[in-house]
Protein backbone atom coordinates (compact mmCIF):
# COMPACT_ATOMS: atom_id res chain seq x y z
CA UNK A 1 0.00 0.00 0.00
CA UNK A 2 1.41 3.70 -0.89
CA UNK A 3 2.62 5.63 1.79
CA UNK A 4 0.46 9.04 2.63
CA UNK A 5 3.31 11.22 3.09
CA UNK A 6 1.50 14.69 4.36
CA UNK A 7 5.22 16.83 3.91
CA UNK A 8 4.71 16.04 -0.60
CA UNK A 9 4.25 19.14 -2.04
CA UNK A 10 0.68 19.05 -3.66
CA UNK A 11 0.01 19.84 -7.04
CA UNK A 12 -3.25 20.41 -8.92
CA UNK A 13 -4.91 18.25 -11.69
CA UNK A 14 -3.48 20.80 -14.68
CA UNK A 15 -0.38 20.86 -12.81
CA UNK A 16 -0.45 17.09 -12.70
CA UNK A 17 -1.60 16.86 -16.46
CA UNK A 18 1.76 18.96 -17.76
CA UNK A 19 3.91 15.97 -16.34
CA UNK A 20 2.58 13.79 -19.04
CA UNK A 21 5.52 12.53 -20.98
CA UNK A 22 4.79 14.62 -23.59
CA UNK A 23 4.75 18.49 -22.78
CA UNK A 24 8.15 17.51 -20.60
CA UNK A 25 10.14 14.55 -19.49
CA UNK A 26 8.14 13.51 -16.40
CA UNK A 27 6.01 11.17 -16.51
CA UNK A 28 3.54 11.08 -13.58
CA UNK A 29 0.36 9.71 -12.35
CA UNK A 30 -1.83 9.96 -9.16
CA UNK A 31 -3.24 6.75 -6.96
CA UNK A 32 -5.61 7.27 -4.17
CA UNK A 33 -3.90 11.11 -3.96
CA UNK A 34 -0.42 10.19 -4.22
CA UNK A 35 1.14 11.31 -7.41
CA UNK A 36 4.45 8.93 -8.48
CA UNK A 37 6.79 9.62 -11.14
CA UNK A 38 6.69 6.68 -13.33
CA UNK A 39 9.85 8.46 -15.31
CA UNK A 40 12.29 5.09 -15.29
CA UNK A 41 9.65 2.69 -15.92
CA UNK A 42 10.09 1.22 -19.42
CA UNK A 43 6.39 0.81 -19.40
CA UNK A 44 5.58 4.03 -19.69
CA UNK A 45 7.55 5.22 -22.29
CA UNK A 46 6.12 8.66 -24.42
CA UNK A 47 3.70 8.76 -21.50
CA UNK A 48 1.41 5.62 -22.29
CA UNK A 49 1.08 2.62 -20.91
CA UNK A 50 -1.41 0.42 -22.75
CA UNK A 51 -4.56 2.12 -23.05
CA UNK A 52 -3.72 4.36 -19.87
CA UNK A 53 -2.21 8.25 -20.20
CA UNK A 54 0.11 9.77 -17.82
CA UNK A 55 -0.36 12.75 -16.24
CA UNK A 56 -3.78 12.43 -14.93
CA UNK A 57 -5.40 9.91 -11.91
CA UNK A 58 -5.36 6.47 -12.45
CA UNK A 59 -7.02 5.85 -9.23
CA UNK A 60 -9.96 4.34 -10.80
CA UNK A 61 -7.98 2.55 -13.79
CA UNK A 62 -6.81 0.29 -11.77
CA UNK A 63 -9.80 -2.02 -11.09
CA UNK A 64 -9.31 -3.36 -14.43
CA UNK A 65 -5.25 -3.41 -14.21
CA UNK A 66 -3.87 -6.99 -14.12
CA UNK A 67 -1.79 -5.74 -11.15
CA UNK A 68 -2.33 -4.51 -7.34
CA UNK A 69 -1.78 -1.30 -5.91
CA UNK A 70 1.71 -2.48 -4.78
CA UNK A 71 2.92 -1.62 -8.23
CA UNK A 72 3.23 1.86 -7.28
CA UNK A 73 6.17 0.78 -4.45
CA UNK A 74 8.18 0.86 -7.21
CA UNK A 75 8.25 4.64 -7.85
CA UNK A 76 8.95 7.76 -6.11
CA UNK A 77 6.12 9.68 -4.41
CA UNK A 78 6.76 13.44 -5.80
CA UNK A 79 3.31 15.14 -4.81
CA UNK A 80 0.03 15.22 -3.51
CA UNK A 81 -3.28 15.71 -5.52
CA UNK A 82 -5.03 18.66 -4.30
């Protein structure tokens, strides 16, 4: 399970949405109002990953993922969703 870390800086959805692989290098996505950079993950190269898009909430995504939540131990915590 992610940890809650209350001292990550938060950033905003549109703030969020600029770190989309795309627009800049970071690649980042929210869980449960965490936001992770997914940057060294091969996975998520150019931003995608399957039929998922960084740089927004994948909070709800994930019911269909063929993974758990523990996926995002992998990856930095960089922010809060606010």
């Amino acid at each position: 399970m992610p940890v809650h870390n209350t001292s990550l800086p938060g950033y905003t959805r549109s703030q969020l949405a600029l770190r989309n692989g795309q627009d800049r290098d970071e690649i980042w996505c929210a869980y449960e109002g965490i936001i992770y950079d997914l940057s060294t993950s091969r996975l998520w190269r150019n931003g995608k990953h399957y039929e998922h898009w960084a740089g927004q909430d994948l909070t709800d995504e994930l019911v269909g993922a063929p993974h758990s939540n523990g996926v995002f131990d992998r990856f930095a915590a960089v922010g809060k969703l606010i």
